[in-house]
PDB file of N, CA and C in Angstrom:
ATOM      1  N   UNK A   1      74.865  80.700 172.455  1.00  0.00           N
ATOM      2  CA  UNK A   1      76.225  80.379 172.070  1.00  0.00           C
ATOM      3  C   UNK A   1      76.514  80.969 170.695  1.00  0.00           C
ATOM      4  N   UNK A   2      77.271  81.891 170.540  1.00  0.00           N
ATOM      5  CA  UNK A   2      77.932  82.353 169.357  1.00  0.00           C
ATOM      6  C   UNK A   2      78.906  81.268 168.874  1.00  0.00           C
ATOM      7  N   UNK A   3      78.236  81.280 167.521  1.00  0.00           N
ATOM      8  CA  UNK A   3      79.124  79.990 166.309  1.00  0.00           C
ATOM      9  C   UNK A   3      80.110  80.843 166.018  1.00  0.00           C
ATOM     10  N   UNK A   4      81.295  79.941 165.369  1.00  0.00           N
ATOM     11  CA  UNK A   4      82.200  80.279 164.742  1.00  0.00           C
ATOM     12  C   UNK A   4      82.332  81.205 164.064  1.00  0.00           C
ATOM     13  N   UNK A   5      81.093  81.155 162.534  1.00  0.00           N
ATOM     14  CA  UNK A   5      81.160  81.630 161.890  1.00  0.00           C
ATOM     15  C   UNK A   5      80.408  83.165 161.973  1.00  0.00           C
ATOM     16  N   UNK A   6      79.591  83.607 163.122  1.00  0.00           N
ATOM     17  CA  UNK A   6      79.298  84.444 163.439  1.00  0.00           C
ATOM     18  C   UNK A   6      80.102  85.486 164.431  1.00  0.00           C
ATOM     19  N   UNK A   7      81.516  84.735 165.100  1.00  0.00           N
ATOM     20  CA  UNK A   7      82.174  85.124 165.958  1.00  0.00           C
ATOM     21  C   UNK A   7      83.205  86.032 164.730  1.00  0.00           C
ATOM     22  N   UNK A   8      83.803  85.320 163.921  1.00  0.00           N
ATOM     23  CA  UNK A   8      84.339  85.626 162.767  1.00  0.00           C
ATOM     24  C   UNK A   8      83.858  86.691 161.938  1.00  0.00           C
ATOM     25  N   UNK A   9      82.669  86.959 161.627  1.00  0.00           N
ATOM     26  CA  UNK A   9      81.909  87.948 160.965  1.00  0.00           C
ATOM     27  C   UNK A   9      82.089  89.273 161.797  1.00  0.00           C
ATOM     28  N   UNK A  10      81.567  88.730 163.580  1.00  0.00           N
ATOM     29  CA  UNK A  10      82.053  90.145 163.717  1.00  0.00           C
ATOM     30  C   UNK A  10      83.143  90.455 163.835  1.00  0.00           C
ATOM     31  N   UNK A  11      84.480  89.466 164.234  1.00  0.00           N
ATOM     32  CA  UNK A  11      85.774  90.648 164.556  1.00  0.00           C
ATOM     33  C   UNK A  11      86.445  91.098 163.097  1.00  0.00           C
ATOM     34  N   UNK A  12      85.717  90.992 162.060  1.00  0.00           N
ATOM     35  CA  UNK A  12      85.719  91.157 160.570  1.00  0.00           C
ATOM     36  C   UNK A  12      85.179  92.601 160.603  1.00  0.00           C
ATOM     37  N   UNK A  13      84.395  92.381 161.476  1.00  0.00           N
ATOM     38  CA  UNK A  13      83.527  94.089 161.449  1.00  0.00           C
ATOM     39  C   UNK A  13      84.254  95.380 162.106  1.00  0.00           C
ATOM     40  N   UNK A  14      84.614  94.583 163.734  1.00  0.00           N
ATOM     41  CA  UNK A  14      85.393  95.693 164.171  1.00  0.00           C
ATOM     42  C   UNK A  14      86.617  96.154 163.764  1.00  0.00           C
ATOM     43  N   UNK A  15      87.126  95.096 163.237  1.00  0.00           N
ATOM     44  CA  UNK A  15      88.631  95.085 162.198  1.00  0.00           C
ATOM     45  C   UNK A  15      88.191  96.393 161.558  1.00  0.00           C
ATOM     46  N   UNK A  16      87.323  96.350 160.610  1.00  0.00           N
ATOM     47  CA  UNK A  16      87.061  97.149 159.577  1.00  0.00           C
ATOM     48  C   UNK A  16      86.407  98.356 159.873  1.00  0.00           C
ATOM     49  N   UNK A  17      86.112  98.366 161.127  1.00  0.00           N
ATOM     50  CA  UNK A  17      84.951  99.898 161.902  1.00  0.00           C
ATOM     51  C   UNK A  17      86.662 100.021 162.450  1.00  0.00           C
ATOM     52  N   UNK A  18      87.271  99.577 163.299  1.00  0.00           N
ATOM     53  CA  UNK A  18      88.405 100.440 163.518  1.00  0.00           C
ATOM     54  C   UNK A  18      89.911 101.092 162.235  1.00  0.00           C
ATOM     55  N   UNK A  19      89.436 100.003 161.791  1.00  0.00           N
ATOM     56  CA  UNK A  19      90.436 100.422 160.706  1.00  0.00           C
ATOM     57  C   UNK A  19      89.788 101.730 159.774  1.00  0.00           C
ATOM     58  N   UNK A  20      88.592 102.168 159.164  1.00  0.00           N
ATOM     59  CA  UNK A  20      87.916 102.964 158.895  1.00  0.00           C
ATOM     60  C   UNK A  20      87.694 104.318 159.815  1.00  0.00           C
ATOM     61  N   UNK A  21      87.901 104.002 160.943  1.00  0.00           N
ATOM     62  CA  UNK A  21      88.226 105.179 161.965  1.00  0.00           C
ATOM     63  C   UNK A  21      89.244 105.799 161.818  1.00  0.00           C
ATOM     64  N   UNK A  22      90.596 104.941 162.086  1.00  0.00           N
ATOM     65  CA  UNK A  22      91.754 105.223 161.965  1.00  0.00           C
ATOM     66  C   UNK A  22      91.963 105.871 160.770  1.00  0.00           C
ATOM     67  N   UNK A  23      91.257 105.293 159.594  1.00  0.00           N
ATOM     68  CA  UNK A  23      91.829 106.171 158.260  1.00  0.00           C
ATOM     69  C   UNK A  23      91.686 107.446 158.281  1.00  0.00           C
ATOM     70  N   UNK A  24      90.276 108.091 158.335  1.00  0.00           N
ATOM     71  CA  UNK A  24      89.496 109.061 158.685  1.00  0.00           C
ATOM     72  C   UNK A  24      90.277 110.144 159.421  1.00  0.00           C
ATOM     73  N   UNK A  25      90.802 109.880 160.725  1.00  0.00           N
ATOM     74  CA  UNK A  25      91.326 110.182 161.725  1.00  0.00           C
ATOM     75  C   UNK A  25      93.063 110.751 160.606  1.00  0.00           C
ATOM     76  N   UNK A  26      93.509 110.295 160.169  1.00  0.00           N
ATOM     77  CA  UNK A  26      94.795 110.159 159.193  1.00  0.00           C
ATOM     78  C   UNK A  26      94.466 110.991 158.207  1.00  0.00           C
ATOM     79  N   UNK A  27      93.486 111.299 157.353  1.00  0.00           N
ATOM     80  CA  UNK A  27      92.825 112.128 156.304  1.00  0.00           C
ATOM     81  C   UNK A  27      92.433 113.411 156.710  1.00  0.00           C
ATOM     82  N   UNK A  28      92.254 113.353 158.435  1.00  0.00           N
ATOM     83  CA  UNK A  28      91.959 114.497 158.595  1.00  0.00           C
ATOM     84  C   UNK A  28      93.564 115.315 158.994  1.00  0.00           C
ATOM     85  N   UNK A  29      94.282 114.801 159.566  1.00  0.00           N
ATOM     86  CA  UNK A  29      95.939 114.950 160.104  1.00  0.00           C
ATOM     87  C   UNK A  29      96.262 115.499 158.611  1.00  0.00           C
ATOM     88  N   UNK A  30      96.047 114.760 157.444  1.00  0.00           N
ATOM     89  CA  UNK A  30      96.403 115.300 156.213  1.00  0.00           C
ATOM     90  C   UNK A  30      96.195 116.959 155.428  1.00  0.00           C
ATOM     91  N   UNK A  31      94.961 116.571 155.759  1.00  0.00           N
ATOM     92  CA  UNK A  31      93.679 117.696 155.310  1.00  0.00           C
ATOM     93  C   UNK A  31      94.217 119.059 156.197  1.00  0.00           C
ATOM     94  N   UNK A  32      94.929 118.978 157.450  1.00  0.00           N
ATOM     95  CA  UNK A  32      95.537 119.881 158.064  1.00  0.00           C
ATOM     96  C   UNK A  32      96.744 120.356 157.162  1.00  0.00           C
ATOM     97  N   UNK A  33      97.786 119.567 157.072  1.00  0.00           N
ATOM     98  CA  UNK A  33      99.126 119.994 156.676  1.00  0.00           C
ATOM     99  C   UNK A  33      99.049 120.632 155.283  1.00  0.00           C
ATOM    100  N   UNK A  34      99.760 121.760 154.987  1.00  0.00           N
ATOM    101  CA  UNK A  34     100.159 122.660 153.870  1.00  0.00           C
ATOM    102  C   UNK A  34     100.233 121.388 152.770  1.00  0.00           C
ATOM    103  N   UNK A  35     100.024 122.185 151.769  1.00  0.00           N
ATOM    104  CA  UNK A  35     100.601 121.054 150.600  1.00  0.00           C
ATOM    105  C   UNK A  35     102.266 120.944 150.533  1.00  0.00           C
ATOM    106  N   UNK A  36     102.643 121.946 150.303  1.00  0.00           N
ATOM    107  CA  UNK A  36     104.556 122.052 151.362  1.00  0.00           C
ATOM    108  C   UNK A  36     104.572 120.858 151.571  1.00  0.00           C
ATOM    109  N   UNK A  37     104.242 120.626 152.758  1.00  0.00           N
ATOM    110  CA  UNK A  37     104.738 119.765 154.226  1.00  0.00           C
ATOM    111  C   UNK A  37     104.439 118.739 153.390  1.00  0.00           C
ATOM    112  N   UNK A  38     103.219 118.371 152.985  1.00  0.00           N
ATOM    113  CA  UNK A  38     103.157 117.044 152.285  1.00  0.00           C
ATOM    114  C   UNK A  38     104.056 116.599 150.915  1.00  0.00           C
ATOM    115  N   UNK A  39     104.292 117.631 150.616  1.00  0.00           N
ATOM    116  CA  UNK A  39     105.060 117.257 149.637  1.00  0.00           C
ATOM    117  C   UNK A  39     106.591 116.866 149.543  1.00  0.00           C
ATOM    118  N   UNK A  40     107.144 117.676 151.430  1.00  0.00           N
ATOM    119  CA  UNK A  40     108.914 117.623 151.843  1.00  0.00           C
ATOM    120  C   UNK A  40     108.093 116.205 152.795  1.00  0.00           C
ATOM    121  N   UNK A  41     107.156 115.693 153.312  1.00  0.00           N
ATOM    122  CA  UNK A  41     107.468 114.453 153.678  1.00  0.00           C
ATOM    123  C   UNK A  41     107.310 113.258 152.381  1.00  0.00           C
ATOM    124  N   UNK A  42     106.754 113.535 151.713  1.00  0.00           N
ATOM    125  CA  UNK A  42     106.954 112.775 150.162  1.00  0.00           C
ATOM    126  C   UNK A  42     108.057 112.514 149.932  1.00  0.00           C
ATOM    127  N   UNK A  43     108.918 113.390 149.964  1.00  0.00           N
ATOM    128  CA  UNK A  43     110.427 113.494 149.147  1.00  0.00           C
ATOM    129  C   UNK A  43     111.116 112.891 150.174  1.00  0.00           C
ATOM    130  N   UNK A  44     111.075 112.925 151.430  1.00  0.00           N
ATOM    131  CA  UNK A  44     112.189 112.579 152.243  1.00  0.00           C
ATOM    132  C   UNK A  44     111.753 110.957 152.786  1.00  0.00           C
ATOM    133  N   UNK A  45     110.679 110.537 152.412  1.00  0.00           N
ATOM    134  CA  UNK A  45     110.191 109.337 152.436  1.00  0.00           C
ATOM    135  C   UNK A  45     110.242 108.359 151.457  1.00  0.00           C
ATOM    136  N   UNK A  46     110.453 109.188 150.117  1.00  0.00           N
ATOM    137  CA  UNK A  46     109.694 107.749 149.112  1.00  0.00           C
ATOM    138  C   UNK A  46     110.611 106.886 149.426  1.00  0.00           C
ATOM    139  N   UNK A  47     109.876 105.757 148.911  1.00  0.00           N
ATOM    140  CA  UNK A  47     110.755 104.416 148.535  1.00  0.00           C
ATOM    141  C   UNK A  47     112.002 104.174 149.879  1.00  0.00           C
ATOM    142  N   UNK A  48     111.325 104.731 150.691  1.00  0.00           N
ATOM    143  CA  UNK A  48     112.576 104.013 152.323  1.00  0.00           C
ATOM    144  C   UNK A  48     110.782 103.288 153.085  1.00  0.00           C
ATOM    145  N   UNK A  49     111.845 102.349 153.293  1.00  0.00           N
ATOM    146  CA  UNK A  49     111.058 101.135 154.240  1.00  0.00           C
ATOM    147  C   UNK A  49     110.241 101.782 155.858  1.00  0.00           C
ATOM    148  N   UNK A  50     109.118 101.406 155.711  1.00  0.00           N
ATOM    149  CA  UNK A  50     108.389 102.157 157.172  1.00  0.00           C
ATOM    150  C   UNK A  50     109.150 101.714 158.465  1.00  0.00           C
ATOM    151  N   UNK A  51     109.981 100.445 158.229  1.00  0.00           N
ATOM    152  CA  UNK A  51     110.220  99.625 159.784  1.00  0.00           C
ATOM    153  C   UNK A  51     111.819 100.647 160.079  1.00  0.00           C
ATOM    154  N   UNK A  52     112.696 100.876 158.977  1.00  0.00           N
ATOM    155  CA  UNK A  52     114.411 101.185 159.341  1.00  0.00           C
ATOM    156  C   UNK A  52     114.436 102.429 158.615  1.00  0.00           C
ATOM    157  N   UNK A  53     113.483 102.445 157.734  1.00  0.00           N
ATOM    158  CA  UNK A  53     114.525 103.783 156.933  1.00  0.00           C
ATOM    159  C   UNK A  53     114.957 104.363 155.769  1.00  0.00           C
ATOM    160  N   UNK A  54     115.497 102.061 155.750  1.00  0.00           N
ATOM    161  CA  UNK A  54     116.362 102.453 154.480  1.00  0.00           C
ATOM    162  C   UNK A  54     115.746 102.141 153.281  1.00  0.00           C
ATOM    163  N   UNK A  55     116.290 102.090 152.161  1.00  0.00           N
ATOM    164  CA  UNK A  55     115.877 102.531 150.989  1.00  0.00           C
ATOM    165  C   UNK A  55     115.154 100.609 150.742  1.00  0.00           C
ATOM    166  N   UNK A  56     113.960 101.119 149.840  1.00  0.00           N
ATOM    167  CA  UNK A  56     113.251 100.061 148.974  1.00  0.00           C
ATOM    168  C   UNK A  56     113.776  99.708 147.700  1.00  0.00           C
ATOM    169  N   UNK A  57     113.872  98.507 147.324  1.00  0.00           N
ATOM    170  CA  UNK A  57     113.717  98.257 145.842  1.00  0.00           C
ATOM    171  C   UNK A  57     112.826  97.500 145.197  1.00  0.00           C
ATOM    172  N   UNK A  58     112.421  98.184 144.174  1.00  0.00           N
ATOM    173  CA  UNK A  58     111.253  97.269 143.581  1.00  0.00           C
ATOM    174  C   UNK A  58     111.800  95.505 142.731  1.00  0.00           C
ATOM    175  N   UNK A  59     111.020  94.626 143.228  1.00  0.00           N
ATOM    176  CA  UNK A  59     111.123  93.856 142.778  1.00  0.00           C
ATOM    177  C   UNK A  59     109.657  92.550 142.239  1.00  0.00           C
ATOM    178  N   UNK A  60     109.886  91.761 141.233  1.00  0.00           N
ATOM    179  CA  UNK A  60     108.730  91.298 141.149  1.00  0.00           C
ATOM    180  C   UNK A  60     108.326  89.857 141.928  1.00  0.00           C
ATOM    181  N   UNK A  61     107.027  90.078 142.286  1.00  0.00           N
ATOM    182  CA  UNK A  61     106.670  88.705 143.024  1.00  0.00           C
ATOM    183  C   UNK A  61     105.036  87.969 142.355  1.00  0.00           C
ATOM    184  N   UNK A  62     105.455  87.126 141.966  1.00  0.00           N
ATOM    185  CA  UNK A  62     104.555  86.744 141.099  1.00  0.00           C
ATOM    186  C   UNK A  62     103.489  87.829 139.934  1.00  0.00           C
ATOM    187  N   UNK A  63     104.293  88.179 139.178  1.00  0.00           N
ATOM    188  CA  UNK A  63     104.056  89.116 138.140  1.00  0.00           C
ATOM    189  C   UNK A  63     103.573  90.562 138.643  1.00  0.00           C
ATOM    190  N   UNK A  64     104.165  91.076 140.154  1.00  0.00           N
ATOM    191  CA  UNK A  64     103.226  92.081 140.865  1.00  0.00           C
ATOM    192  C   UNK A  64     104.540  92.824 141.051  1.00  0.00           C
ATOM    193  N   UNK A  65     105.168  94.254 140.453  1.00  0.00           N
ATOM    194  CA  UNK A  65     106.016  95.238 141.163  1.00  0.00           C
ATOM    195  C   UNK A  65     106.073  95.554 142.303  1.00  0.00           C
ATOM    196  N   UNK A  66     106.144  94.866 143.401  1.00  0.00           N
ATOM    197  CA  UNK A  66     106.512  95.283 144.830  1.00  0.00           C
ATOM    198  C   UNK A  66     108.326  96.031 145.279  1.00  0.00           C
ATOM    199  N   UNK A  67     107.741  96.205 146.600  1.00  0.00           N
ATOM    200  CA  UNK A  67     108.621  97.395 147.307  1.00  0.00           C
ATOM    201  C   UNK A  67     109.654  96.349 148.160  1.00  0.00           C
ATOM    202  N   UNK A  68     110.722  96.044 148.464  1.00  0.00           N
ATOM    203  CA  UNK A  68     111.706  95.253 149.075  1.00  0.00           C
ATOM    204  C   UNK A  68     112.557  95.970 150.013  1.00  0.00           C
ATOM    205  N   UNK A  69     112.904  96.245 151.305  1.00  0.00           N
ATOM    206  CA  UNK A  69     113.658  96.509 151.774  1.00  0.00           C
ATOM    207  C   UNK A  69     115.018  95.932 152.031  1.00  0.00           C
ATOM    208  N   UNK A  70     116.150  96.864 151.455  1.00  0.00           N
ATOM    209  CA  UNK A  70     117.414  96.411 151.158  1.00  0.00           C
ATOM    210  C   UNK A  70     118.153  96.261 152.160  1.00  0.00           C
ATOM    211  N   UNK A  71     117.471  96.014 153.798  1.00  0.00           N
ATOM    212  CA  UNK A  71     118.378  96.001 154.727  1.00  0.00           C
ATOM    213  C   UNK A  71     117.270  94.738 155.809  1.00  0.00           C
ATOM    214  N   UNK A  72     116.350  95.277 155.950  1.00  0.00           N
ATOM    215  CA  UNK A  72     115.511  94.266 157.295  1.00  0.00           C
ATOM    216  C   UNK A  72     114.646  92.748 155.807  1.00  0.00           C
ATOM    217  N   UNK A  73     114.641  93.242 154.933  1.00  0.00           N
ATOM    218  CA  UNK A  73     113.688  92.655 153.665  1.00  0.00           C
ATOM    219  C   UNK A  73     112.303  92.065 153.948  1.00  0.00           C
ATOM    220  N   UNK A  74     111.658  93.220 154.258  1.00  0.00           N
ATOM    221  CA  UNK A  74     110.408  93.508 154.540  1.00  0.00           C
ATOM    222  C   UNK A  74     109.922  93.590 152.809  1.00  0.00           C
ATOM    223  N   UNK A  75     108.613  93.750 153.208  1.00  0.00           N
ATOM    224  CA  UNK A  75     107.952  93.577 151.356  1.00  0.00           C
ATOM    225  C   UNK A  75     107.009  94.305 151.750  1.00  0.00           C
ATOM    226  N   UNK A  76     106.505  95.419 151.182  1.00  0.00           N
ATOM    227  CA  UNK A  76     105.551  96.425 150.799  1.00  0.00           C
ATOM    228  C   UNK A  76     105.035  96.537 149.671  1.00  0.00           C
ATOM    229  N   UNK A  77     103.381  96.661 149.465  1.00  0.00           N
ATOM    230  CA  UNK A  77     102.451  96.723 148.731  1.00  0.00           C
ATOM    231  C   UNK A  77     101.838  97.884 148.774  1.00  0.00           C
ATOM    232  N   UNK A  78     101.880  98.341 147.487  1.00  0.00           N
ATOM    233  CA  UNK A  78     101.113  99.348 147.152  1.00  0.00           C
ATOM    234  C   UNK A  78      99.419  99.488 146.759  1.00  0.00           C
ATOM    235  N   UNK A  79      98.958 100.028 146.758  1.00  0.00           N
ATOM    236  CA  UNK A  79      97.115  99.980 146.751  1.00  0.00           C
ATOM    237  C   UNK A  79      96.868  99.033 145.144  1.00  0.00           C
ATOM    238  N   UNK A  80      96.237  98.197 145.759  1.00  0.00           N
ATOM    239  CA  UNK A  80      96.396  97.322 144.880  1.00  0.00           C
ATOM    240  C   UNK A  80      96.601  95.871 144.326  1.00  0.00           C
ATOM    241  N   UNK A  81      97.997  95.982 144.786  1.00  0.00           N
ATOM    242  CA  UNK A  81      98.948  95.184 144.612  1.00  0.00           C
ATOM    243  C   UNK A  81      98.760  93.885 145.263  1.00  0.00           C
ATOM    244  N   UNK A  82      97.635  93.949 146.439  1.00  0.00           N
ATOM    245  CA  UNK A  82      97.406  92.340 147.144  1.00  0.00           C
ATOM    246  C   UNK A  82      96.872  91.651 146.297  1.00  0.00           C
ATOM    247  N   UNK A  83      95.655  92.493 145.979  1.00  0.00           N
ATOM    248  CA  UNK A  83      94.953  91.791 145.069  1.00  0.00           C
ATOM    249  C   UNK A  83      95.014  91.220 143.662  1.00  0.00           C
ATOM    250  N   UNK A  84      96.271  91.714 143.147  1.00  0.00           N
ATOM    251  CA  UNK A  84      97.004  91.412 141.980  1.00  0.00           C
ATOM    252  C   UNK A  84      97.696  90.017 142.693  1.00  0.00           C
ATOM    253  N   UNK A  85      98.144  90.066 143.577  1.00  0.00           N
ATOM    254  CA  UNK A  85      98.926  88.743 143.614  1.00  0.00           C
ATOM    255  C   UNK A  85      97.830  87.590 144.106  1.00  0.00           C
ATOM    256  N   UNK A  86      97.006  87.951 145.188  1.00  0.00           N
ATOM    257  CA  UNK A  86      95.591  87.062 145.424  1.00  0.00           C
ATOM    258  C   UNK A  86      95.144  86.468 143.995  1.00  0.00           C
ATOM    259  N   UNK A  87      95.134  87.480 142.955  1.00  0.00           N
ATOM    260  CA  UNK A  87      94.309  86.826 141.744  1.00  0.00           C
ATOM    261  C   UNK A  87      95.093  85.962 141.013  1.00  0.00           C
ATOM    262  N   UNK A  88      96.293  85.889 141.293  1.00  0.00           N
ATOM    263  CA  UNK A  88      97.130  84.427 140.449  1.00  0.00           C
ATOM    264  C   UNK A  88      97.090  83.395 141.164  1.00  0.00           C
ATOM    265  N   UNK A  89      96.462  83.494 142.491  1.00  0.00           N
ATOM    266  CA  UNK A  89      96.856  82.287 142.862  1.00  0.00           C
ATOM    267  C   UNK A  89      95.331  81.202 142.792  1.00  0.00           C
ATOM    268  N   UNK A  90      95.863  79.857 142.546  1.00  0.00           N
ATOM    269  CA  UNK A  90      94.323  79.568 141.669  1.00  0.00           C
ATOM    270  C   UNK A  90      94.018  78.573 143.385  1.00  0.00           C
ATOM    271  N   UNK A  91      94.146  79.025 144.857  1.00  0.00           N
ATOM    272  CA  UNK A  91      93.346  79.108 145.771  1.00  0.00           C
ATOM    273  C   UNK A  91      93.242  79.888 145.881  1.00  0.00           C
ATOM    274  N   UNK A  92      92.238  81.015 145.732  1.00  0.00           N
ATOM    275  CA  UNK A  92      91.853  81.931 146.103  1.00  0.00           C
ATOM    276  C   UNK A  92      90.979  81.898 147.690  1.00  0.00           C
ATOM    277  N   UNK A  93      91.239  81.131 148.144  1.00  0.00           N
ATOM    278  CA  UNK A  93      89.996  81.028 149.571  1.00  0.00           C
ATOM    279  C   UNK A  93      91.006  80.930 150.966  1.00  0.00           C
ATOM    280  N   UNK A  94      92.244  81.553 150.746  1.00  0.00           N
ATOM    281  CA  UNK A  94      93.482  80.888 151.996  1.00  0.00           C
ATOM    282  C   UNK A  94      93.461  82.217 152.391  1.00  0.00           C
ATOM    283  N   UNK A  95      94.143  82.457 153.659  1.00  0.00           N
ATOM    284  CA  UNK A  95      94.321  83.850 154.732  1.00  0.00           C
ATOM    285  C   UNK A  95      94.460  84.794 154.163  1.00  0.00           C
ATOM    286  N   UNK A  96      95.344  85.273 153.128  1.00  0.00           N
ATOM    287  CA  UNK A  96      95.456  86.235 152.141  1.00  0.00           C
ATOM    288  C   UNK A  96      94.093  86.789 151.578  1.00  0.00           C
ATOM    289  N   UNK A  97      93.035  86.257 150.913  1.00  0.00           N
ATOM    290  CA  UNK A  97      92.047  86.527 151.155  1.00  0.00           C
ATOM    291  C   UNK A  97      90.809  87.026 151.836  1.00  0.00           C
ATOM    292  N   UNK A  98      90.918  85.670 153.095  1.00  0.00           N
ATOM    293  CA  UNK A  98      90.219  86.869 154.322  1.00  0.00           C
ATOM    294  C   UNK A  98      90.808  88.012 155.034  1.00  0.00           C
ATOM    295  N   UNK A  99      92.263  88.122 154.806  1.00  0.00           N
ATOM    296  CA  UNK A  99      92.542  89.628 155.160  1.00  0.00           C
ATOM    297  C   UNK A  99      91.933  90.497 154.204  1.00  0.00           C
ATOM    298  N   UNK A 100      91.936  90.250 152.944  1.00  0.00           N
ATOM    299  CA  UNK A 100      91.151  91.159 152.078  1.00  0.00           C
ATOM    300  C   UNK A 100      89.747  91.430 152.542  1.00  0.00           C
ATOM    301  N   UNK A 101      89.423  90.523 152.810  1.00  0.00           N
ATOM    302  CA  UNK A 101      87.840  90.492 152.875  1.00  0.00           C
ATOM    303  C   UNK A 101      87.478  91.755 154.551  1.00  0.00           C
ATOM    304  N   UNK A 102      88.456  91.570 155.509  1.00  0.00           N
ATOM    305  CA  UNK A 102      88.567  92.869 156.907  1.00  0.00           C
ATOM    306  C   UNK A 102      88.773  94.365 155.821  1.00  0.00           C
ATOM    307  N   UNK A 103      89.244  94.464 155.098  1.00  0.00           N
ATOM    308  CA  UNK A 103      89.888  95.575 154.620  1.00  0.00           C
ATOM    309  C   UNK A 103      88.995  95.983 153.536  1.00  0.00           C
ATOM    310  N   UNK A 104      87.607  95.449 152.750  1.00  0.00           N
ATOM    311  CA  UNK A 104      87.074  96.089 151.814  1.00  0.00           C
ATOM    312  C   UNK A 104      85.515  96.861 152.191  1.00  0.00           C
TER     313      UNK A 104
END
């Protein structure tokens, strides 16, 4: 019988073996395109929201510069930025966390 806490450990693993694939897989899609191309999808992207489109604004959420979408108000984080807001909060041991913990 697989315990809890061993059931947990692994889909922590495959989380993180697929997500580590996927990056890889994305770095290499990169590693293809001209610097050009990366640079006209830069420009025609920044600061618009991944879900609509439209444009982001930065705003602060607990002392952390995040990304706001001015139409669906979605919230985007930049590399980083979870863990800046994880570290003010004085539980550090709630879901926010163990998503960190799939992702390092």
């Amino acid at each position: 019988m697989v315990t809890k806490i061993a059931k947990q450990r692994e889909d922590e693993y495959f989380a993180r073996t697929e997500f580590d694939r996927c990056k890889k897989l994305a770095e290499e899609r990169a590693a293809k395109l001209k610097q050009k191309e990366l640079d006209e999808l830069k420009r025609l992207h920044w600061m618009r929201c991944p879900k609509d489109g439209l444009e982001l604004i930065e705003i602060e959420l607990k002392g952390v510069r995040v990304d706001k979408c001015s139409h669906c108000g979605g919230i985007y984080l930049d590399n980083g930025e979870l863990e800046k807001i994880v570290e003010t909060r004085s539980e550090a041991e709630g879901f926010v966390s163990h998503i960190l913990k799939v992702f390092r």
